[in-house]
PDB file of N, CA and C in Angstrom:
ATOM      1  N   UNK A   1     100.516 115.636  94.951  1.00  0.00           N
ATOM      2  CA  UNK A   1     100.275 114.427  94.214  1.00  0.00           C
ATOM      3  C   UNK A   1      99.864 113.331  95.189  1.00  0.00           C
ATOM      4  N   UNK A   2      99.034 112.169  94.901  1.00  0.00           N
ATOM      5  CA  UNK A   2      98.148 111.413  95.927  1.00  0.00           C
ATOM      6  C   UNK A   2      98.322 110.286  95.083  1.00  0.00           C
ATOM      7  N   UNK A   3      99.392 109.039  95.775  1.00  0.00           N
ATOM      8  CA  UNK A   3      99.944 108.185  95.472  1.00  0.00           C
ATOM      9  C   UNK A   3      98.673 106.801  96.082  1.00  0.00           C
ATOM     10  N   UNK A   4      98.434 106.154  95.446  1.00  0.00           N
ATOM     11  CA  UNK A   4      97.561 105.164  95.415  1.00  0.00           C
ATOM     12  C   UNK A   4      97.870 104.372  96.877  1.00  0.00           C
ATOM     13  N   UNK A   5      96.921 103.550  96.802  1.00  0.00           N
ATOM     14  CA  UNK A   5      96.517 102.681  98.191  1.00  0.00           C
ATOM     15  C   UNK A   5      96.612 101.759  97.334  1.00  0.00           C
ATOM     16  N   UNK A   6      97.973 100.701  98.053  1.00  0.00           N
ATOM     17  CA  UNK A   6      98.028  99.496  97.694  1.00  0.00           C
ATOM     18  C   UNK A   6      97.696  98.053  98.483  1.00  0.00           C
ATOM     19  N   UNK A   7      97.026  96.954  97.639  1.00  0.00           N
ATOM     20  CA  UNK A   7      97.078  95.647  98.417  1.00  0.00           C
ATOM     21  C   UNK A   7      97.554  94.925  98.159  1.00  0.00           C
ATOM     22  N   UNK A   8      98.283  94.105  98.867  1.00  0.00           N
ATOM     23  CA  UNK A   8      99.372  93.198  99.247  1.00  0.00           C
ATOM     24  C   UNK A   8      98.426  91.918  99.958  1.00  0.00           C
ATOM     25  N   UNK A   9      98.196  91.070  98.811  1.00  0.00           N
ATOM     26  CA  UNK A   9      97.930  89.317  98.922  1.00  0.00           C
ATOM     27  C   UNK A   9      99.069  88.111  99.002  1.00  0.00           C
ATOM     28  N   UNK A  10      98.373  87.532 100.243  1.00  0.00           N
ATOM     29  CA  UNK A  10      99.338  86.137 100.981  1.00  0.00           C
ATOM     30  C   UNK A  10      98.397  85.166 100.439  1.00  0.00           C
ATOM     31  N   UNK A  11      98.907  84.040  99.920  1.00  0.00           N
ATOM     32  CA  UNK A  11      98.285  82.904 100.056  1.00  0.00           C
ATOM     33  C   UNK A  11      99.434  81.960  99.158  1.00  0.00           C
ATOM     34  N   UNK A  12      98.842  80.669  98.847  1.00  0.00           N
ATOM     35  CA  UNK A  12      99.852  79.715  98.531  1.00  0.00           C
ATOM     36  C   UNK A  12      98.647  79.643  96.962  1.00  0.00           C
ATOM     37  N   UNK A  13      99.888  78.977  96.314  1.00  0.00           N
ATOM     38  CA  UNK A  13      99.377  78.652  94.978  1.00  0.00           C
ATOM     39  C   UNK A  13      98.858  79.447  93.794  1.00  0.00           C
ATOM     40  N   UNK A  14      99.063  80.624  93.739  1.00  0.00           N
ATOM     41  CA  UNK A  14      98.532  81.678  93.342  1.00  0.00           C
ATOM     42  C   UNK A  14      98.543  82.249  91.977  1.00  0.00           C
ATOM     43  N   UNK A  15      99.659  81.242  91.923  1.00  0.00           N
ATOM     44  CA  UNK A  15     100.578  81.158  90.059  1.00  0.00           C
ATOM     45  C   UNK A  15      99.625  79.987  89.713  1.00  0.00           C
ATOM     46  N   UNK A  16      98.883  78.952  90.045  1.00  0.00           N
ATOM     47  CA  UNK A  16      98.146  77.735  89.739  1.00  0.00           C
ATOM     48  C   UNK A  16      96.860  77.783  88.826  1.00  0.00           C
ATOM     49  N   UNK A  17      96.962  77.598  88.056  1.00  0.00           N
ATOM     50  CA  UNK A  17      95.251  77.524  87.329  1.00  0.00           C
ATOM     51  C   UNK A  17      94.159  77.243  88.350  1.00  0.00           C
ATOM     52  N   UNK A  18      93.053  77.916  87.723  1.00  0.00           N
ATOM     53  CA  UNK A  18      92.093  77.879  88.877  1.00  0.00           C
ATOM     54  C   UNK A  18      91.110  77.416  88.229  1.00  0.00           C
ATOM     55  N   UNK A  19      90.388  75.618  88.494  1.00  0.00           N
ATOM     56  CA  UNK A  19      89.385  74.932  87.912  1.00  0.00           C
ATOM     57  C   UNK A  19      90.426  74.309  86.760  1.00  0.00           C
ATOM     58  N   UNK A  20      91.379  74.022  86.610  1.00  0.00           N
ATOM     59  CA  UNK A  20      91.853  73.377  85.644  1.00  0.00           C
ATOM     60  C   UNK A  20      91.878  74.351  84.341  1.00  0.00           C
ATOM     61  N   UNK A  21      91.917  75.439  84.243  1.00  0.00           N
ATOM     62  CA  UNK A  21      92.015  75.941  83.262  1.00  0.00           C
ATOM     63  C   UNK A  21      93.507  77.252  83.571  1.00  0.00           C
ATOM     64  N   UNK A  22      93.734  77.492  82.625  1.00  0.00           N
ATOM     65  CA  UNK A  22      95.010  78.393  82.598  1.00  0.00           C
ATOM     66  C   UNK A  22      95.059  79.315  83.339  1.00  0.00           C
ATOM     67  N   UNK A  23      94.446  80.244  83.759  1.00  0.00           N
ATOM     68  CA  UNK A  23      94.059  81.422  84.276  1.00  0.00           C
ATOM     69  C   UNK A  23      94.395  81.001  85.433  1.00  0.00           C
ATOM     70  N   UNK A  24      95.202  82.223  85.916  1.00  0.00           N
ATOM     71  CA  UNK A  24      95.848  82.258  87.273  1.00  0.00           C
ATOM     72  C   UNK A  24      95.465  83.320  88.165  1.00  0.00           C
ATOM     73  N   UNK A  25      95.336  83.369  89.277  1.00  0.00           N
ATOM     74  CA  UNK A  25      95.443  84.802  90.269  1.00  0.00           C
ATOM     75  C   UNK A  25      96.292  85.473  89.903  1.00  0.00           C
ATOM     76  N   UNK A  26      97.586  85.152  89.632  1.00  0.00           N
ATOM     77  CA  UNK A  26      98.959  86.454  89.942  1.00  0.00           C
ATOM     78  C   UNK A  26      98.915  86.880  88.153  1.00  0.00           C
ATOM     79  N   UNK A  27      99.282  86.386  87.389  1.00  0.00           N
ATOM     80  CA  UNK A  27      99.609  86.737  86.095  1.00  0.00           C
ATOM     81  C   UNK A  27      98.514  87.168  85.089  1.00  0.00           C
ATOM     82  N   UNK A  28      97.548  86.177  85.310  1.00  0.00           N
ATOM     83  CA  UNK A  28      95.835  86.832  84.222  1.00  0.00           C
ATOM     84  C   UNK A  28      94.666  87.283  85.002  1.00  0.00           C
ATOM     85  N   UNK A  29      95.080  87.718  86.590  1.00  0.00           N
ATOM     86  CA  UNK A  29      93.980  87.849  87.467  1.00  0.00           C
ATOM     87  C   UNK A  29      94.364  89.478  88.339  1.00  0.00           C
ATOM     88  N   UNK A  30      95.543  88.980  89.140  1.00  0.00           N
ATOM     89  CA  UNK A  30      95.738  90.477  89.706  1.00  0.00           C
ATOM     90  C   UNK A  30      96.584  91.782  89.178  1.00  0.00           C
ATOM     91  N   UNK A  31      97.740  91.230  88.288  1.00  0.00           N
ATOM     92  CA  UNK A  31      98.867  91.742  87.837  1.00  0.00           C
ATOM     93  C   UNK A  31      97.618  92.533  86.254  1.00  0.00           C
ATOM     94  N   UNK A  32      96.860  91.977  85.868  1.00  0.00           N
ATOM     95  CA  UNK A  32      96.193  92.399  84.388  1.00  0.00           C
ATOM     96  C   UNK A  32      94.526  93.199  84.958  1.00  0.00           C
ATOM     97  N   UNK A  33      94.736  93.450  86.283  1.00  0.00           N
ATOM     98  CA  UNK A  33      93.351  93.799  86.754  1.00  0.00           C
ATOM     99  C   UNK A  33      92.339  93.449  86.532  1.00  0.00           C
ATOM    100  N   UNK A  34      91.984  92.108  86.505  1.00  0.00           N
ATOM    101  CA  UNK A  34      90.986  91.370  85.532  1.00  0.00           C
ATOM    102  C   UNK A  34      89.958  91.108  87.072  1.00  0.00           C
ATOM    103  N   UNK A  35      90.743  90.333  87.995  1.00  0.00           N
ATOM    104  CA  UNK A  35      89.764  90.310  89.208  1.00  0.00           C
ATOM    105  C   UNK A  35      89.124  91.161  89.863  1.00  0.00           C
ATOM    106  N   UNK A  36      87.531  90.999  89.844  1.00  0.00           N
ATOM    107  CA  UNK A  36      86.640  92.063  90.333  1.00  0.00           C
ATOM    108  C   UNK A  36      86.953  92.212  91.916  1.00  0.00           C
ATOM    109  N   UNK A  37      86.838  90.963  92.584  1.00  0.00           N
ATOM    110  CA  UNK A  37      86.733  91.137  94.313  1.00  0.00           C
ATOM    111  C   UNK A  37      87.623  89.647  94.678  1.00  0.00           C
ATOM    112  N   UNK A  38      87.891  90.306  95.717  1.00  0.00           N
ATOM    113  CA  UNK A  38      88.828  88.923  96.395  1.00  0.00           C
ATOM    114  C   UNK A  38      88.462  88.910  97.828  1.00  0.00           C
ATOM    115  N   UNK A  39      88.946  88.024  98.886  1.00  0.00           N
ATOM    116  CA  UNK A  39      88.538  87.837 100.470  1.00  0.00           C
ATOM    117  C   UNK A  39      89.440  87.174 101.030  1.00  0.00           C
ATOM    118  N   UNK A  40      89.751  87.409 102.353  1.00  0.00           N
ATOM    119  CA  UNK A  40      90.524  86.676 102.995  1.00  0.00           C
ATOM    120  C   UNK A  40      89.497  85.091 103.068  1.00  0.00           C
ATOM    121  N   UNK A  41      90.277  83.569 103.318  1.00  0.00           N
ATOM    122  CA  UNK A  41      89.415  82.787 102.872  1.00  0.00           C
ATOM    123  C   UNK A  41      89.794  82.149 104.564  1.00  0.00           C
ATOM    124  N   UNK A  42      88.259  81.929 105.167  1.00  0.00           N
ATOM    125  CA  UNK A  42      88.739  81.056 106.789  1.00  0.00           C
ATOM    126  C   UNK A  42      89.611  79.848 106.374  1.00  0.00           C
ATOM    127  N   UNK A  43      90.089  79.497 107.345  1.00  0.00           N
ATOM    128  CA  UNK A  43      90.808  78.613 108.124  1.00  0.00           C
ATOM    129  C   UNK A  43      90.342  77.144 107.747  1.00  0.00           C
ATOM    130  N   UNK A  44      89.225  77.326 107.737  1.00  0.00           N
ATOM    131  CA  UNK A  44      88.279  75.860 107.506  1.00  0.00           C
ATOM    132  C   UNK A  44      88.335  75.907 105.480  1.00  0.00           C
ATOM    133  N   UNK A  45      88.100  76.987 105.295  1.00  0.00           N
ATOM    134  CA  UNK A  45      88.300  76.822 103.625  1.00  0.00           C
ATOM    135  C   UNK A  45      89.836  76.411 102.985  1.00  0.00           C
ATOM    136  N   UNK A  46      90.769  77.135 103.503  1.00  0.00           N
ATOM    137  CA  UNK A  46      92.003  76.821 103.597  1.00  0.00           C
ATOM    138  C   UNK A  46      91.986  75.407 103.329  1.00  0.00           C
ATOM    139  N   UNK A  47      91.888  74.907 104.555  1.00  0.00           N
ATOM    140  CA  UNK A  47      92.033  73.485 104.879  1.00  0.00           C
ATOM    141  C   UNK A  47      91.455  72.383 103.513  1.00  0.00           C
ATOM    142  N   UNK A  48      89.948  73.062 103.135  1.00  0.00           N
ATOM    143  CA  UNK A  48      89.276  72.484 102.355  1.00  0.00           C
ATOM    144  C   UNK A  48      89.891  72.572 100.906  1.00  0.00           C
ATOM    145  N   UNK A  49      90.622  73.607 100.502  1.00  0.00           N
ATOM    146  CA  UNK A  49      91.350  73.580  99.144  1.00  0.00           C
ATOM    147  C   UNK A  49      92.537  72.469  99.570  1.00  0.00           C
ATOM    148  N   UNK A  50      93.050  72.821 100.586  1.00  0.00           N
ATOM    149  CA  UNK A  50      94.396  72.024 100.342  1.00  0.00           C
ATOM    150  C   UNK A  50      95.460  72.075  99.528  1.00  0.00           C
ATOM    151  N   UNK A  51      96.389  71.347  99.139  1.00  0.00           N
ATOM    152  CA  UNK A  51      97.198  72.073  98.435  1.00  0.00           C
ATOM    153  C   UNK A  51      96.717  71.664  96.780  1.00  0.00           C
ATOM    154  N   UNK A  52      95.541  71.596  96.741  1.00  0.00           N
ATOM    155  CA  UNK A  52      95.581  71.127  95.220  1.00  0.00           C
ATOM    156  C   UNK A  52      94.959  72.489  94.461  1.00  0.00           C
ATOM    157  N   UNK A  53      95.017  73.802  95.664  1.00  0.00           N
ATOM    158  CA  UNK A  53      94.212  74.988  94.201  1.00  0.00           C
ATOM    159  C   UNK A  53      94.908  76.108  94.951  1.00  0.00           C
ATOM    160  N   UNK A  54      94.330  77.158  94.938  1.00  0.00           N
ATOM    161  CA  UNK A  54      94.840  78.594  95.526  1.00  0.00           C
ATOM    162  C   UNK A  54      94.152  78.844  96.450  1.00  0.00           C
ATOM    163  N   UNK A  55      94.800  79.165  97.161  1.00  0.00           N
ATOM    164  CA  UNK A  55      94.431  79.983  98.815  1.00  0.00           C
ATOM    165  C   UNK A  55      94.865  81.524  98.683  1.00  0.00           C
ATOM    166  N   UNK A  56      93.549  82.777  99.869  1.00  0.00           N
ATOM    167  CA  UNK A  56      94.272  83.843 100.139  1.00  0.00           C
ATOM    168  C   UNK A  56      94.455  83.489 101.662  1.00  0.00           C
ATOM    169  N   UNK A  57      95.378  83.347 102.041  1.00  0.00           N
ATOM    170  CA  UNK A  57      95.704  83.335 103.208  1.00  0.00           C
ATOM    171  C   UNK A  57      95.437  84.961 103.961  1.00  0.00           C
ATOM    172  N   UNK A  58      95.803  86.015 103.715  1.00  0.00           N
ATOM    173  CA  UNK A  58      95.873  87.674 104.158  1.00  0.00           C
ATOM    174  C   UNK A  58      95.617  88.895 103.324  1.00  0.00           C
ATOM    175  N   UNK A  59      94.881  89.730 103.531  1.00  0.00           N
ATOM    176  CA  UNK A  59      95.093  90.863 102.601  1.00  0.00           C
ATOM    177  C   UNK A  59      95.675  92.271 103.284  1.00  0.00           C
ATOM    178  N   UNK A  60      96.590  92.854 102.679  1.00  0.00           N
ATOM    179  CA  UNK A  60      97.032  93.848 103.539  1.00  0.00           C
ATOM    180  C   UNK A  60      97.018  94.823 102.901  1.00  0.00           C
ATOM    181  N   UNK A  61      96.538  96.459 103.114  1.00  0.00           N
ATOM    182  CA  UNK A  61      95.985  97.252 102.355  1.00  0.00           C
ATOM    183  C   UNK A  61      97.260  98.775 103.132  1.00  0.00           C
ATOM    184  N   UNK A  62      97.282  99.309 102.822  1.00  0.00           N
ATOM    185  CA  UNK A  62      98.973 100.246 102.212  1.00  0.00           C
ATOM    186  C   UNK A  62      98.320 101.915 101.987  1.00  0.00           C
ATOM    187  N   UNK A  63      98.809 102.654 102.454  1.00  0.00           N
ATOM    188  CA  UNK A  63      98.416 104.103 102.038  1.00  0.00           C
ATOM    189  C   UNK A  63      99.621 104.493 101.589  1.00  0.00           C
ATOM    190  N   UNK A  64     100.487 105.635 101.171  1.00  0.00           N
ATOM    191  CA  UNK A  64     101.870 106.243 100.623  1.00  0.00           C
ATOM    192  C   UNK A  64     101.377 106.997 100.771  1.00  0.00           C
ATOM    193  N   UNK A  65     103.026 108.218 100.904  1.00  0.00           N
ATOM    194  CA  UNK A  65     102.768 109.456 100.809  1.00  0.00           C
ATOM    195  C   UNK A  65     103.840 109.980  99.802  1.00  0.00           C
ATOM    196  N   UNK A  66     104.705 108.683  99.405  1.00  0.00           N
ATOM    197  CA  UNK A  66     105.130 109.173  98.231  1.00  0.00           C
ATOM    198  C   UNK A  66     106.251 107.979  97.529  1.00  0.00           C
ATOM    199  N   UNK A  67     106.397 108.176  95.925  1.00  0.00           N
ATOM    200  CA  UNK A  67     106.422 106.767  95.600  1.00  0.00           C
ATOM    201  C   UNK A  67     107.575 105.900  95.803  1.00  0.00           C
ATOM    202  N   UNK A  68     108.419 106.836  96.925  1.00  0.00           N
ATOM    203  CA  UNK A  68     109.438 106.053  96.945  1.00  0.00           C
ATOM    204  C   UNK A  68     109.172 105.442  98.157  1.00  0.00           C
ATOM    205  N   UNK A  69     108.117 106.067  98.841  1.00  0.00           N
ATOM    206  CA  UNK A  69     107.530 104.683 100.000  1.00  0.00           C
ATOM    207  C   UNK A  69     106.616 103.523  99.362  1.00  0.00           C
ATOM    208  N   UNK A  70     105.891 104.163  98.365  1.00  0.00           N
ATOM    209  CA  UNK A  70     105.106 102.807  97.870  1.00  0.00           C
ATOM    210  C   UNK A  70     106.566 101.579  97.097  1.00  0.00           C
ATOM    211  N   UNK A  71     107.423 102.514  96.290  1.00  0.00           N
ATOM    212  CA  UNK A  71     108.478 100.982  96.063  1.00  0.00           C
ATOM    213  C   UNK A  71     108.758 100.368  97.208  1.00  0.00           C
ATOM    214  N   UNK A  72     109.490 100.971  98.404  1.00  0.00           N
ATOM    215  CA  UNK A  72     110.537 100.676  99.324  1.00  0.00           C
ATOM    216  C   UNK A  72     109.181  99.294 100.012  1.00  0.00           C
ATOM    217  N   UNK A  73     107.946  99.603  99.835  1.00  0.00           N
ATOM    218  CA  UNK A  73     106.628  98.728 100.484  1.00  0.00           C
ATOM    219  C   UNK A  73     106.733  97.433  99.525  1.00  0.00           C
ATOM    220  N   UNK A  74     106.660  97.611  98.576  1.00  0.00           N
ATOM    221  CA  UNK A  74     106.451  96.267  97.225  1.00  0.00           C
ATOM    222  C   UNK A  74     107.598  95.736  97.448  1.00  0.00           C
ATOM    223  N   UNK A  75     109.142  96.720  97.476  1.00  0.00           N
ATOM    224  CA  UNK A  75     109.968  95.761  97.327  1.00  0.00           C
ATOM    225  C   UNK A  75     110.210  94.479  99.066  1.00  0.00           C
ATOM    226  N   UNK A  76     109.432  94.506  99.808  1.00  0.00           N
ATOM    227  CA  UNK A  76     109.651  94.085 101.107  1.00  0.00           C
ATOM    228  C   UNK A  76     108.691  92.818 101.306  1.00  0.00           C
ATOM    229  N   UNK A  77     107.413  93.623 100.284  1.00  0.00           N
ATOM    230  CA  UNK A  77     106.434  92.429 100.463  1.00  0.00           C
ATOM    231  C   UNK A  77     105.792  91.623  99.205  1.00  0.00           C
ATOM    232  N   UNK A  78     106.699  92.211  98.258  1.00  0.00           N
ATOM    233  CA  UNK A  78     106.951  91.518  96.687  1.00  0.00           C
ATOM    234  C   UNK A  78     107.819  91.721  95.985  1.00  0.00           C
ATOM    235  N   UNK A  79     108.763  91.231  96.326  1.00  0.00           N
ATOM    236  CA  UNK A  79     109.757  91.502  95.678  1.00  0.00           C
ATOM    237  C   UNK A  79     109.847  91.101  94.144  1.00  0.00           C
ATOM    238  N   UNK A  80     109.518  90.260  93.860  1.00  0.00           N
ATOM    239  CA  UNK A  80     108.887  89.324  92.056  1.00  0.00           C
ATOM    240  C   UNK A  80     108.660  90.744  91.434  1.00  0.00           C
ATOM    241  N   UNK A  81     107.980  92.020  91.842  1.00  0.00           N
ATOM    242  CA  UNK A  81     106.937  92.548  91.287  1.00  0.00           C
ATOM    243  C   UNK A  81     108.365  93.529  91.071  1.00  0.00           C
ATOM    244  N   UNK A  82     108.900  93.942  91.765  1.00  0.00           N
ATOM    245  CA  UNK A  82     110.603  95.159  91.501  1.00  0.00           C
ATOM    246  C   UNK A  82     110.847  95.482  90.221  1.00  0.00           C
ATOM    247  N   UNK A  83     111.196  95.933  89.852  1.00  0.00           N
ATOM    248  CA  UNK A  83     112.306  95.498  88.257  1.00  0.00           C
ATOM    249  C   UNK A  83     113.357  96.284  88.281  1.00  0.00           C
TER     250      UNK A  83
END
């Protein structure tokens, strides 16, 4: 059995509407698979959102070999996501 490759996104604000409208990264964007592509965003863009929208600060990408390594991975670097 061939347990998925997971990614694991850093950034601030991520729960925040994006453009003033409801729609969020974490809840109607990554969690509902709705987002096509994402990017780590420079340093200088960062800066340029500020804290008034969403940043990806990191993306970190995950292989398993089985699913009690893919939990033991989520629960370390998302824990929100557990149940």
């Amino acid at each position: 059995m061939e347990f998925p490759t997971v990614s694991g996104v850093r950034g601030s604000n991520l729960d925040r509407g994006i453009d003033g409208k409801a729609t969020d990264l974490i809840h109607a964007g990554l969690q509902r698979q709705h987002v096509l592509w994402l990017r780590e965003m420079t340093p200088a863009e960062i800066r340029e959102v500020g804290e008034a929208g969403p940043t990806i600060d990191s993306i970190e990408v995950a292989d398993f070999e089985s699913h009690a390594a893919l939990k033991e991975w989520i629960k370390a670097k998302a824990p929100a996501f557990v149940r």
